[in-house]
C-alpha atoms as a PDB file:
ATOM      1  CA  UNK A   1      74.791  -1.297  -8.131  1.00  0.00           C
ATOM      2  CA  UNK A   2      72.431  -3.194  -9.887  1.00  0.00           C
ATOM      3  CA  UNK A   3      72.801  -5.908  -8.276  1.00  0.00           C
ATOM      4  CA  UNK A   4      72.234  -4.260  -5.113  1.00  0.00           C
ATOM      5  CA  UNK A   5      68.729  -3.144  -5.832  1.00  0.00           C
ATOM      6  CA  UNK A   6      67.976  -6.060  -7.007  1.00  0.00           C
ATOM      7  CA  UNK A   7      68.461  -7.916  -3.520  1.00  0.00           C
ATOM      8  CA  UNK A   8      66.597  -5.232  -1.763  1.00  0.00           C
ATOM      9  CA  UNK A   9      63.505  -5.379  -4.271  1.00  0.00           C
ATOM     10  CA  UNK A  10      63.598  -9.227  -3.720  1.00  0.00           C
ATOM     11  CA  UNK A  11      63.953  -8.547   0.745  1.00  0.00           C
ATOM     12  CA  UNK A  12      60.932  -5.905   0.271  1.00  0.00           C
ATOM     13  CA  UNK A  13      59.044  -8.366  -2.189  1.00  0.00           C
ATOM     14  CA  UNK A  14      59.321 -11.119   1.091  1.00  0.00           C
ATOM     15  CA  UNK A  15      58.641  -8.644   3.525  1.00  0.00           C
ATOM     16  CA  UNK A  16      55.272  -7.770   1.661  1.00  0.00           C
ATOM     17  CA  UNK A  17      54.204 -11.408   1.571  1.00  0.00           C
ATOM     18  CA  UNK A  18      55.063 -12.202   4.863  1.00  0.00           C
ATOM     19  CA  UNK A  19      52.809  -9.271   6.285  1.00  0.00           C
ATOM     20  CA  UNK A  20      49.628 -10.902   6.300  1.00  0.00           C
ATOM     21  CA  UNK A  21      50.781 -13.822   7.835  1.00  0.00           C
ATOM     22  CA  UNK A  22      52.323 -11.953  10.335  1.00  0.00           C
ATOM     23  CA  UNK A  23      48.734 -10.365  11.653  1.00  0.00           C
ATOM     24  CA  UNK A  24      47.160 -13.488  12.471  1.00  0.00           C
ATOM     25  CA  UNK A  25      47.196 -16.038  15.184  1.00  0.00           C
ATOM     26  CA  UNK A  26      50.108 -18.272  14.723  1.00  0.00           C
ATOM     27  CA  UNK A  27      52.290 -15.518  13.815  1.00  0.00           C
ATOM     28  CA  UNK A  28      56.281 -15.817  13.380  1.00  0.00           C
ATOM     29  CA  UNK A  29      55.972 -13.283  16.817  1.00  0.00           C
ATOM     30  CA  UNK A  30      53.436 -16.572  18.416  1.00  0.00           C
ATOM     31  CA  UNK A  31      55.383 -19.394  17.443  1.00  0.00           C
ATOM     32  CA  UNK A  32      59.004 -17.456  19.154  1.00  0.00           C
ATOM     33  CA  UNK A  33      56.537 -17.009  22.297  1.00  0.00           C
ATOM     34  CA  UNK A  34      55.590 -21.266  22.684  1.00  0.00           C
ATOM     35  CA  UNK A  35      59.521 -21.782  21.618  1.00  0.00           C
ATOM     36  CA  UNK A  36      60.228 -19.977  24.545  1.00  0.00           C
ATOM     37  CA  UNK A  37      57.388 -20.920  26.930  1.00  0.00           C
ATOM     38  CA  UNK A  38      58.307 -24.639  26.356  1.00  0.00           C
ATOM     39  CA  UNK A  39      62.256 -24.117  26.089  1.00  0.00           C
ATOM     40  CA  UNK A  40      63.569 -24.829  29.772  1.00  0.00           C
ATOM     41  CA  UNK A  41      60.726 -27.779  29.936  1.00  0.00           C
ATOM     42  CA  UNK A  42      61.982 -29.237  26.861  1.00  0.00           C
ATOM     43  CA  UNK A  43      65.227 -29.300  27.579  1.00  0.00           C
ATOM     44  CA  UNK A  44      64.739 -31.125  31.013  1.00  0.00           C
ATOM     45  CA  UNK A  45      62.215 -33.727  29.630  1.00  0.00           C
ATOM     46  CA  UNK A  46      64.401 -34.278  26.471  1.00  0.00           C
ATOM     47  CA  UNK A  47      67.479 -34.980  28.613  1.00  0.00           C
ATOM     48  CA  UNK A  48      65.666 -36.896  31.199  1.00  0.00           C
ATOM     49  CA  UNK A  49      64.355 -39.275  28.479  1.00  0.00           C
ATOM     50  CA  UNK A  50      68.452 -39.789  27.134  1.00  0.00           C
ATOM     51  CA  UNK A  51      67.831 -37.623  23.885  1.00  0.00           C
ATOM     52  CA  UNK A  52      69.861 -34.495  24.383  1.00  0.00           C
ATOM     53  CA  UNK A  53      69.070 -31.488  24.300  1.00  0.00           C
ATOM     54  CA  UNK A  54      65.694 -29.865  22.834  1.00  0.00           C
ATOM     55  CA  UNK A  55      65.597 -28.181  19.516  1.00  0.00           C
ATOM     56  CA  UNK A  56      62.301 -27.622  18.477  1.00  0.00           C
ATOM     57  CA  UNK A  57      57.993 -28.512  18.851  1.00  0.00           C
ATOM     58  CA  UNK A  58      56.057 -29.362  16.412  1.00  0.00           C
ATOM     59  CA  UNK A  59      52.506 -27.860  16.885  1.00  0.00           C
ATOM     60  CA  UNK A  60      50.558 -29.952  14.619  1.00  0.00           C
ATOM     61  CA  UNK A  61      51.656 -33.650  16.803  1.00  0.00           C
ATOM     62  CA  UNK A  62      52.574 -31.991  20.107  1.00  0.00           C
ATOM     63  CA  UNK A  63      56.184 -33.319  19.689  1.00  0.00           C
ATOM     64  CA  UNK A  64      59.758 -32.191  20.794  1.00  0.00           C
ATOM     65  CA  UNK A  65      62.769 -32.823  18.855  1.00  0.00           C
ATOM     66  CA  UNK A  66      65.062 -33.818  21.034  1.00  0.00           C
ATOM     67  CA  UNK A  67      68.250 -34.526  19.546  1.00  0.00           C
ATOM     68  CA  UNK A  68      66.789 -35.431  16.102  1.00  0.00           C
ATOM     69  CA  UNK A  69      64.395 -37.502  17.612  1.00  0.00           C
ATOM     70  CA  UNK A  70      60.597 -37.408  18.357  1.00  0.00           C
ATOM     71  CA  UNK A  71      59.419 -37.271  22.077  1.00  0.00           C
ATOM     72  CA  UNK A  72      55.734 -37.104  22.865  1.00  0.00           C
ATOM     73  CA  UNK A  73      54.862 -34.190  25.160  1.00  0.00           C
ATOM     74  CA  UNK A  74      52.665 -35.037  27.666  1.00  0.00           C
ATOM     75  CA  UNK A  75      48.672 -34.387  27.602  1.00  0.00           C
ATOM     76  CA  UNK A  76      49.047 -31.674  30.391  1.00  0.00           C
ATOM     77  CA  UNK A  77      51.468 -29.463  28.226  1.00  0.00           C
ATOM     78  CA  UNK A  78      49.753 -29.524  24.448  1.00  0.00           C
ATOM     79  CA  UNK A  79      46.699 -31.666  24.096  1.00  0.00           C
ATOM     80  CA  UNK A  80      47.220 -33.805  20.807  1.00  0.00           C
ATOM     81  CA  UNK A  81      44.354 -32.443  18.955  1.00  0.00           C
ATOM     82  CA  UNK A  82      46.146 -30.583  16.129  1.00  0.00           C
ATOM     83  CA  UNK A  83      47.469 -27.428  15.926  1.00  0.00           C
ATOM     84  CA  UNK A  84      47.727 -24.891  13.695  1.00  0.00           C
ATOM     85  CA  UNK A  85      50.356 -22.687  15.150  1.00  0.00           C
ATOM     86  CA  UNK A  86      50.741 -21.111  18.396  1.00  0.00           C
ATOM     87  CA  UNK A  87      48.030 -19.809  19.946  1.00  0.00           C
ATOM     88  CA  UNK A  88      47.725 -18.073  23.504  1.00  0.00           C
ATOM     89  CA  UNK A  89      46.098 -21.482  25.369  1.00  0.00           C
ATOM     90  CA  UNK A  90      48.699 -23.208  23.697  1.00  0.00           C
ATOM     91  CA  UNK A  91      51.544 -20.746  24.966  1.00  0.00           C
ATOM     92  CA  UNK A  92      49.758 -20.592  28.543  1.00  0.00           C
ATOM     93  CA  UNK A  93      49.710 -24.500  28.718  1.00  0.00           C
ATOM     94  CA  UNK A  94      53.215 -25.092  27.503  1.00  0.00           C
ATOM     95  CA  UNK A  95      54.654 -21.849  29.925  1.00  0.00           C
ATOM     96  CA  UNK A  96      52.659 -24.174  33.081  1.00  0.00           C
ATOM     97  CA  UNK A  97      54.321 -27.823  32.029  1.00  0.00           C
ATOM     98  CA  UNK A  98      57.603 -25.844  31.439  1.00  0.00           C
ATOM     99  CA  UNK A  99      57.414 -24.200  35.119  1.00  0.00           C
ATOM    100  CA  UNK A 100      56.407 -27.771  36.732  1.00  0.00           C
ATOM    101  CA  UNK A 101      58.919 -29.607  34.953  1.00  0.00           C
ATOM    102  CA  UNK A 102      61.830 -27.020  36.407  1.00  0.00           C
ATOM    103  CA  UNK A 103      60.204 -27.283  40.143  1.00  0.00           C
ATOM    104  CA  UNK A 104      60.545 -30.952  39.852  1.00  0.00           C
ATOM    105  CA  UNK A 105      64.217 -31.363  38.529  1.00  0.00           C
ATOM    106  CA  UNK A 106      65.060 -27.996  41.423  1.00  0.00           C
ATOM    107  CA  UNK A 107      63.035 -30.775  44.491  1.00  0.00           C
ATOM    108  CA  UNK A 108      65.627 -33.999  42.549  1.00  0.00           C
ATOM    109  CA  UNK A 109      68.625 -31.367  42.942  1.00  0.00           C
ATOM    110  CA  UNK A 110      67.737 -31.425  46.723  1.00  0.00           C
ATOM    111  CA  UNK A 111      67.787 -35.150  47.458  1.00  0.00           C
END
């Protein structure tokens, strides 16, 4: 029993610290929204460069992981200024590369 109130004080002690991140731009909610703005993208310009699948982006270089390796997005998806988390220009610009990348492997399916 004790031990049971003990994990939930601990759960409600990280949910209290987590709120004020939460509020801000770049919150957990922001970063899940680039994820899956650049997801189908990423996975098509990962495997097109031989490196798998994609796994994640890292905001502050404007890099994929693509199969434990680095791959440089492109200027047109994240400019390489830094960044600080996900923002809605950031989302916006990722969601556009992500759409043109899936037109142009749907027009290679074709030939």
């Amino acid at each position: 029993m004790c031990r049971n109130i003990s994990n939930m004080l601990l759960v409600l002690f990280a949910v209290i610290l987590g709120l004020p991140a939460s509020k801000g731009e770049g919150s957990a909610i922001n970063f899940w929204e680039c994820y899956r703005a650049v997801y189908v993208g990423g996975n098509i310009f990962c495997q097109q460069r031989g490196y798998g699948n994609f796994e994640s982006l890292i905001y502050g270089t404007c890099q994929l992981v693509c199969g434990g390796k680095l791959v440089q997005l492109p200027e047109d998806a994240c400019s390489r200024g830094a960044h600080n988390g996900c923002t809605q220009e950031l989302k916006n610009s990722l969601l556009k590369w992500s759409t043109d990348m899936k037109k142009v492997k749907d027009r290679l399916k074709k030939i």
